[in-house]
Every structure is written in structure tokens, then in C-alpha cells.
PDB file of N, CA and C in Angstrom:
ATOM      1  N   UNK A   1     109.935  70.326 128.116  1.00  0.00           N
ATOM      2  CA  UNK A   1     109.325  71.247 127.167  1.00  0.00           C
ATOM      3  C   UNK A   1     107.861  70.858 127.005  1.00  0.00           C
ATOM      4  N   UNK A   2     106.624  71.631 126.866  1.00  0.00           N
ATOM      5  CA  UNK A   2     105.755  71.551 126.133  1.00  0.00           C
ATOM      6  C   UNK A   2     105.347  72.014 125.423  1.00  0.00           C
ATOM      7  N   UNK A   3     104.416  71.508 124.639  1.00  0.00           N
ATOM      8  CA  UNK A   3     103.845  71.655 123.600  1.00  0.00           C
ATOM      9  C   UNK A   3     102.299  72.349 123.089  1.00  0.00           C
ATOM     10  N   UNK A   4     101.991  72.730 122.073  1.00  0.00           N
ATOM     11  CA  UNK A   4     100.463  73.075 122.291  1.00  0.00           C
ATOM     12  C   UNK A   4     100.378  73.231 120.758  1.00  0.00           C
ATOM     13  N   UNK A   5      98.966  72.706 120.447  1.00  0.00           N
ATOM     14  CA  UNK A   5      98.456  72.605 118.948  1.00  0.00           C
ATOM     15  C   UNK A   5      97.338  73.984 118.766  1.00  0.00           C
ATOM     16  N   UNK A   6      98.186  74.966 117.796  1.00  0.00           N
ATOM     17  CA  UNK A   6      96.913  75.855 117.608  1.00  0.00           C
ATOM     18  C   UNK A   6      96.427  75.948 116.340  1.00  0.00           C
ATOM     19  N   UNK A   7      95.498  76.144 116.176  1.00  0.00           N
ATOM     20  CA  UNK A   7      94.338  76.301 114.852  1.00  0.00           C
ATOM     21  C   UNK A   7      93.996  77.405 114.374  1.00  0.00           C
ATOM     22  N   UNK A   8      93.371  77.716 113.074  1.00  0.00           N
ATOM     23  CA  UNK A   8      92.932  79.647 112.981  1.00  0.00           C
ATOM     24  C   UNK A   8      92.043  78.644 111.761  1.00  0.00           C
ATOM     25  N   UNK A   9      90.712  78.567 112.149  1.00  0.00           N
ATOM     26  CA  UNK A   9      89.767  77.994 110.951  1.00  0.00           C
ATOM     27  C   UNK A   9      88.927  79.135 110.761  1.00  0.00           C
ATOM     28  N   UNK A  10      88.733  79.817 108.905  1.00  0.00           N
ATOM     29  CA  UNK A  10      88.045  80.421 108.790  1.00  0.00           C
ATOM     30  C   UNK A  10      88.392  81.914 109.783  1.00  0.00           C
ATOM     31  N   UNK A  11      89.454  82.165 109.762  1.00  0.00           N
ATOM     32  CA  UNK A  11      90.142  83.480 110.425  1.00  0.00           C
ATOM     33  C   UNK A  11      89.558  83.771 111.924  1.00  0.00           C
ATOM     34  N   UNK A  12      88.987  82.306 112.949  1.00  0.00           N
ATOM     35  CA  UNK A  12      88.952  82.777 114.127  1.00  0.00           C
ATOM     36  C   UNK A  12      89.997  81.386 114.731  1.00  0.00           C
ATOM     37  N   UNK A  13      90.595  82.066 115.772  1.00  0.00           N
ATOM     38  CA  UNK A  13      91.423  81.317 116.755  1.00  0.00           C
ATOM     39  C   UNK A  13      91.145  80.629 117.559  1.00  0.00           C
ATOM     40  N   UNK A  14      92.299  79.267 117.996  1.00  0.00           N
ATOM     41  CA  UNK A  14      91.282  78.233 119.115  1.00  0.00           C
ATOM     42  C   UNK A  14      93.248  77.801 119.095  1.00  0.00           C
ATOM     43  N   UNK A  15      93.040  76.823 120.435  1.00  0.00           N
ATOM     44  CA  UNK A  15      94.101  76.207 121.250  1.00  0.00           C
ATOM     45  C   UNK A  15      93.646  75.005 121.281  1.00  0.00           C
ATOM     46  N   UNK A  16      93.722  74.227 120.068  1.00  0.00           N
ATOM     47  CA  UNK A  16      93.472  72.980 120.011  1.00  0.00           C
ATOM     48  C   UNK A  16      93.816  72.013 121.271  1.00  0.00           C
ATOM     49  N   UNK A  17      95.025  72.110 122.015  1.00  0.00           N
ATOM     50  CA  UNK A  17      95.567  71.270 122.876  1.00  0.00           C
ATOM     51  C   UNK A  17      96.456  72.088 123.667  1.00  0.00           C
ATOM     52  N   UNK A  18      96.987  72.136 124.589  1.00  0.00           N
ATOM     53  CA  UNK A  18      97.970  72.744 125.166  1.00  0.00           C
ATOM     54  C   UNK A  18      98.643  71.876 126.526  1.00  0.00           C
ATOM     55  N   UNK A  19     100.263  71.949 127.145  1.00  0.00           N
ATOM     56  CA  UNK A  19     100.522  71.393 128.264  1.00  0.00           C
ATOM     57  C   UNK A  19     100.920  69.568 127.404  1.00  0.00           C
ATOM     58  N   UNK A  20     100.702  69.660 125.953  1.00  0.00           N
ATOM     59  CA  UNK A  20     101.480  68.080 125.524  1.00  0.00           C
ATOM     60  C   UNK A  20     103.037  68.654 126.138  1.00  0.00           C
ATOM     61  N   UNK A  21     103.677  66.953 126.434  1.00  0.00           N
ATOM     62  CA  UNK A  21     104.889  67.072 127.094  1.00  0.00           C
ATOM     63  C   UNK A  21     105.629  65.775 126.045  1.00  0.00           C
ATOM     64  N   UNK A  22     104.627  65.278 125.580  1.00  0.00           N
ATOM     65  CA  UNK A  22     105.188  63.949 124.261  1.00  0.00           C
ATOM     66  C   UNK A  22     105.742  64.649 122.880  1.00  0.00           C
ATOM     67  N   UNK A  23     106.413  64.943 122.865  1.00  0.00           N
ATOM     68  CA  UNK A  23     106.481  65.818 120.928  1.00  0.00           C
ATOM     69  C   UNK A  23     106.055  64.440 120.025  1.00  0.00           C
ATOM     70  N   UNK A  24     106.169  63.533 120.144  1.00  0.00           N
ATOM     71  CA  UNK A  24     105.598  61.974 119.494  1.00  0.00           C
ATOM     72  C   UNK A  24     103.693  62.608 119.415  1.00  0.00           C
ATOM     73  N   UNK A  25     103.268  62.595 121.010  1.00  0.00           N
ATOM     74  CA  UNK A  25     101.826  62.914 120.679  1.00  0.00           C
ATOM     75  C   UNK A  25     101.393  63.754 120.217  1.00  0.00           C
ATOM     76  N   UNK A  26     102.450  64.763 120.276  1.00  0.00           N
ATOM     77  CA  UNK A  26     102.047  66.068 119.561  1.00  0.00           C
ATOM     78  C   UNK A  26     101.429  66.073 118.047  1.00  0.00           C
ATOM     79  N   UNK A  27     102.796  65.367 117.570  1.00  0.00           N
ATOM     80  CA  UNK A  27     102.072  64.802 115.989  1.00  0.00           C
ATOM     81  C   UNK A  27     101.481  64.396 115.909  1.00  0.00           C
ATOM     82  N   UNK A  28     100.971  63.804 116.276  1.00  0.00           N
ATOM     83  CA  UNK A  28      99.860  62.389 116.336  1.00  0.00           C
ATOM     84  C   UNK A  28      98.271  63.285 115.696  1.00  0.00           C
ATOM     85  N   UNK A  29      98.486  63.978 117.300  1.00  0.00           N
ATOM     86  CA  UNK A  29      97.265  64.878 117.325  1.00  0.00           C
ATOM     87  C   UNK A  29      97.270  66.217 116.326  1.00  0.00           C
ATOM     88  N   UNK A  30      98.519  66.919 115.934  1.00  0.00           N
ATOM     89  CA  UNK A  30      98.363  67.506 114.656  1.00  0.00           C
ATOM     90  C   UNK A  30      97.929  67.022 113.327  1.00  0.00           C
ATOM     91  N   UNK A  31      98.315  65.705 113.184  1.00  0.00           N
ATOM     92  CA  UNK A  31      98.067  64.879 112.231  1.00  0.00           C
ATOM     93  C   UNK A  31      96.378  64.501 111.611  1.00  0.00           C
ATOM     94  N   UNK A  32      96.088  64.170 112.897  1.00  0.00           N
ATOM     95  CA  UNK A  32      94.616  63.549 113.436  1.00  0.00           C
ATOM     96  C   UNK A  32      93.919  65.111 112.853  1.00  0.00           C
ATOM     97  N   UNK A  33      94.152  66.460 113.563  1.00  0.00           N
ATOM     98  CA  UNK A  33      93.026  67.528 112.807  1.00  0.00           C
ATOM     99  C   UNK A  33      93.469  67.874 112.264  1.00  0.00           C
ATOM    100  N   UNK A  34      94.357  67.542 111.538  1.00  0.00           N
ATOM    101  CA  UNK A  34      94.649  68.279 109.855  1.00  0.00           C
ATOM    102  C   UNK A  34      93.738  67.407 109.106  1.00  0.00           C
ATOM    103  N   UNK A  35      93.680  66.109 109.252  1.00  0.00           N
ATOM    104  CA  UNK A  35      93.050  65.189 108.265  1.00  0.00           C
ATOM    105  C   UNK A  35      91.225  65.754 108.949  1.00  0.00           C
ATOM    106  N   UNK A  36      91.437  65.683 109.434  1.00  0.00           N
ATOM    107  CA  UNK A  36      89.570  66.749 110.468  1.00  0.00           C
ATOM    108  C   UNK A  36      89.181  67.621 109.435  1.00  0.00           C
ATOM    109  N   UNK A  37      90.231  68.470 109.450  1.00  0.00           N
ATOM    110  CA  UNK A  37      89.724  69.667 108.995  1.00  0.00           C
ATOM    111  C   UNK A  37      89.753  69.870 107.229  1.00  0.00           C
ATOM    112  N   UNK A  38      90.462  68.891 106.374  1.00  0.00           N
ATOM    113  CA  UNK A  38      90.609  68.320 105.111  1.00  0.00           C
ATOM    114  C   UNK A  38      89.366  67.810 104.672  1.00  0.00           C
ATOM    115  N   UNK A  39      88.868  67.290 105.404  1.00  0.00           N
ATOM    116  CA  UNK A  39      87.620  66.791 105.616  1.00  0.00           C
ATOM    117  C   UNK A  39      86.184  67.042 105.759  1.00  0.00           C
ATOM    118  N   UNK A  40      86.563  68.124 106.279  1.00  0.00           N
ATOM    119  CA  UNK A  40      85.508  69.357 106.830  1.00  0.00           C
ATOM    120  C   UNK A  40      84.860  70.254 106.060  1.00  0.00           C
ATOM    121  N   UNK A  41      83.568  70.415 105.788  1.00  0.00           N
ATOM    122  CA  UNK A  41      82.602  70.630 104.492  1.00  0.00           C
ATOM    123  C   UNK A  41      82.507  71.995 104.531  1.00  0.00           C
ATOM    124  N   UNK A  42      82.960  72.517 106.187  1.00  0.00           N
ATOM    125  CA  UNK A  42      82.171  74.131 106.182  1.00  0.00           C
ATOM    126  C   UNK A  42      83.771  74.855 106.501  1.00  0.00           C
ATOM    127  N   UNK A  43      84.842  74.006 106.441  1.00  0.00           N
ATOM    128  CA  UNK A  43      86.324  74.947 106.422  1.00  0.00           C
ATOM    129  C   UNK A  43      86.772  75.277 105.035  1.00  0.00           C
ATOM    130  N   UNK A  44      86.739  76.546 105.040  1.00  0.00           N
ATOM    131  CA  UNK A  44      87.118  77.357 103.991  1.00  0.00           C
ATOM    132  C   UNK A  44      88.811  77.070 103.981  1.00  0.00           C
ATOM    133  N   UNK A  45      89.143  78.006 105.031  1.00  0.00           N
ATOM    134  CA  UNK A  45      91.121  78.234 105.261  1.00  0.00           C
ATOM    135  C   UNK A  45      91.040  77.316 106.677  1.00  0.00           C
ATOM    136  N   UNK A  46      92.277  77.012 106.766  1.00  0.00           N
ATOM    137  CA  UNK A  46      92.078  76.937 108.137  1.00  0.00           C
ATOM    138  C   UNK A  46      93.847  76.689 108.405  1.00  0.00           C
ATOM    139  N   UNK A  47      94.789  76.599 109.219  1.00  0.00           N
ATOM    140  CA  UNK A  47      95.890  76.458 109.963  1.00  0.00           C
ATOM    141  C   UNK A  47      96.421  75.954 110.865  1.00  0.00           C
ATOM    142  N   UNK A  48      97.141  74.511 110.766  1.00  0.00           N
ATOM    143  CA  UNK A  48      97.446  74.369 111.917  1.00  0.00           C
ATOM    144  C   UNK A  48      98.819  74.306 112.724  1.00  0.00           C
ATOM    145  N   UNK A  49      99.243  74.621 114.256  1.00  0.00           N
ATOM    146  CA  UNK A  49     100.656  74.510 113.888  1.00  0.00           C
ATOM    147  C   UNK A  49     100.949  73.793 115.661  1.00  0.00           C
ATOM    148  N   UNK A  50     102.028  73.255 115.686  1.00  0.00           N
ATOM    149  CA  UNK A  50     102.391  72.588 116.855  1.00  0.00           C
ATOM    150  C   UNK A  50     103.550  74.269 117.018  1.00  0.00           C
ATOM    151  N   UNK A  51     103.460  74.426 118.623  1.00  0.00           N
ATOM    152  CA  UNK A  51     104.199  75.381 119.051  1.00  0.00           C
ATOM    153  C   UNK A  51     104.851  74.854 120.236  1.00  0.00           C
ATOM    154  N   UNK A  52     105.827  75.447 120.772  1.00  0.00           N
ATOM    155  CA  UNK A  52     106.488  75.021 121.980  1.00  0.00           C
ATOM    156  C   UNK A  52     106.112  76.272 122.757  1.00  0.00           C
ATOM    157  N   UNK A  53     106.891  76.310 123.998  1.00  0.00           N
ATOM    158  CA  UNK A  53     106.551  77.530 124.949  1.00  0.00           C
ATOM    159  C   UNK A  53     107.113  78.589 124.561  1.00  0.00           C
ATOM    160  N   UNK A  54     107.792  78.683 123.641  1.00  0.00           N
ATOM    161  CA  UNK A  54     108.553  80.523 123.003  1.00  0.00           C
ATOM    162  C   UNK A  54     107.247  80.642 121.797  1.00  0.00           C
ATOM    163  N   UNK A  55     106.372  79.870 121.488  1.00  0.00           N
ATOM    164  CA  UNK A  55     105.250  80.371 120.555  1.00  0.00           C
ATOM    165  C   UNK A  55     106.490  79.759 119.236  1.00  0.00           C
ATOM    166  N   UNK A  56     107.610  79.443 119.175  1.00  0.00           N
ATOM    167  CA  UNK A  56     107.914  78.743 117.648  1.00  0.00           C
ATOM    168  C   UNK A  56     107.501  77.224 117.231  1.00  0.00           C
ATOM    169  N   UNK A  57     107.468  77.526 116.177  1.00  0.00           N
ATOM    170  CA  UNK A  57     106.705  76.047 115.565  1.00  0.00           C
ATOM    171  C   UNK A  57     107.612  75.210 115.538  1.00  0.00           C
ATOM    172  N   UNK A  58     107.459  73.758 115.662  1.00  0.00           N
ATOM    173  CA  UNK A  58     107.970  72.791 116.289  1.00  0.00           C
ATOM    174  C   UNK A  58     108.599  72.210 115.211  1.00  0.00           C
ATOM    175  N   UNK A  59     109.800  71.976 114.543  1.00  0.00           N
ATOM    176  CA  UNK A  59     109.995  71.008 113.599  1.00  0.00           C
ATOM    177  C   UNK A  59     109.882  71.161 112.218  1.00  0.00           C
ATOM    178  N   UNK A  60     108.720  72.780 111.752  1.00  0.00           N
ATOM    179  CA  UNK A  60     108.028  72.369 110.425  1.00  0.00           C
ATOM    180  C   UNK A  60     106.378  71.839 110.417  1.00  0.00           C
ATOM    181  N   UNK A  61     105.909  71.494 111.537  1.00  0.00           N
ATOM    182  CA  UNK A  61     104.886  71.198 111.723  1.00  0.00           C
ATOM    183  C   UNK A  61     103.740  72.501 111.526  1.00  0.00           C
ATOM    184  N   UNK A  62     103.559  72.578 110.231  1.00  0.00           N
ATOM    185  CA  UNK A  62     102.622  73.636 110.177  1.00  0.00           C
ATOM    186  C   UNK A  62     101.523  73.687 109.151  1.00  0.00           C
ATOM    187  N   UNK A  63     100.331  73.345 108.732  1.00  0.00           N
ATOM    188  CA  UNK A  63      99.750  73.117 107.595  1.00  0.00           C
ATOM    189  C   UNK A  63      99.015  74.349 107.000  1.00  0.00           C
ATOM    190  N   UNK A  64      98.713  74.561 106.061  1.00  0.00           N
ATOM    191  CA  UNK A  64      97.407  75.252 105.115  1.00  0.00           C
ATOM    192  C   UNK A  64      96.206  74.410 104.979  1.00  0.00           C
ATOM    193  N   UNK A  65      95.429  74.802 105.629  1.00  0.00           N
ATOM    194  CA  UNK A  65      94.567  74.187 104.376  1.00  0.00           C
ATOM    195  C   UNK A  65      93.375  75.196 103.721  1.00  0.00           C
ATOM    196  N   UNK A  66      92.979  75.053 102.773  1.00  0.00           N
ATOM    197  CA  UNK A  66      92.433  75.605 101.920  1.00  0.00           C
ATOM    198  C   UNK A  66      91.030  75.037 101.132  1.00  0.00           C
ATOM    199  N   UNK A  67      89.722  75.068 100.915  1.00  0.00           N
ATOM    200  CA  UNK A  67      88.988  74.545  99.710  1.00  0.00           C
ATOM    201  C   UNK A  67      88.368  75.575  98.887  1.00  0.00           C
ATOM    202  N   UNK A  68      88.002  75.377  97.977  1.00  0.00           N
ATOM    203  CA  UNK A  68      87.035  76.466  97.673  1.00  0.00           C
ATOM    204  C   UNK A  68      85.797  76.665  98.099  1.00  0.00           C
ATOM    205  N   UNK A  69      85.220  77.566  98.365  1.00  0.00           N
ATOM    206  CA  UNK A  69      83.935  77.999  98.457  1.00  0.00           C
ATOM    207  C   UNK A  69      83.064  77.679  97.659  1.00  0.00           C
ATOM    208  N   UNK A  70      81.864  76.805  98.232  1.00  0.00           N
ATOM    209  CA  UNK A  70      80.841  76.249  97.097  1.00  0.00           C
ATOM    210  C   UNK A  70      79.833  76.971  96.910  1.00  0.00           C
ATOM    211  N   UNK A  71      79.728  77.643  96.284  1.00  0.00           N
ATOM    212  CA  UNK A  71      78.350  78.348  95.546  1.00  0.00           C
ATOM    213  C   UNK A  71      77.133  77.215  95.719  1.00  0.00           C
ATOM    214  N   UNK A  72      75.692  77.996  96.390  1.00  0.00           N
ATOM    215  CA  UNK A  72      74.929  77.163  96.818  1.00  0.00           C
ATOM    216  C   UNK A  72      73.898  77.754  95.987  1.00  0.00           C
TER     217      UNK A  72
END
């Protein structure tokens, strides 16, 4: 089976990773840009989710994240 990490930051799409064959690294690396993007000064929303090859999410592996918008 593989695996692939996708993202939707700020309502545009990206394929963080694709072709993982570790479900161990998979997390790893979901883990790693969730805490990225938690972090991240100019992510408004953002989503991340580990998928397998039918496009379903792996386990539960799926985050929100959210901040507010800072008035400048």
C-alpha cells in the first residue's frame, strides 16, 4: 500500500508527499507539518490528511488547523 500526505492551506491544494510505503513514516511526516503549519504566521485554515491509494484517510489522521486573522 501507499501512502500520500495532502494539504489545502488557505483554500489552495498541494501533495505534500506521495508514493510513502512506511505508514510509521507517514506519521512522522504528518506530524512534522501539522506542527509547520501551527506555527505558521501567514496560515489562516489549513488541512492535513494522510490518504492511501482509494483517496481514504488513513487511521483518523486528519487535522484542522485554524488561527485568527490579525488585523494589521
Amino acid at each position: 500500500m501507499k501512502y500520500a500526505i495532502i494539504k489545502v492551506i488557505n483554500g489552495n491544494y498541494f501533495i505534500h508527499a506521495e508514493g510513502i510505503t512506511d505508514k510509521a513514516f507517514a506519521k512522522t511526516q504528518f506530524h512534522g507539518l501539522c506542527q509547520t503549519l501551527w506555527n505558521a504566521q501567514d496560515v489562516i485554515t489549513a488541512e492535513v490528511m494522510i490518504v492511501d491509494e482509494q483517496l481514504d484517510c488513513v487511521e483518523g489522521y486528519k487535522e484542522f488547523i485554524t488561527h485568527e486573522p490579525t488585523a494589521d
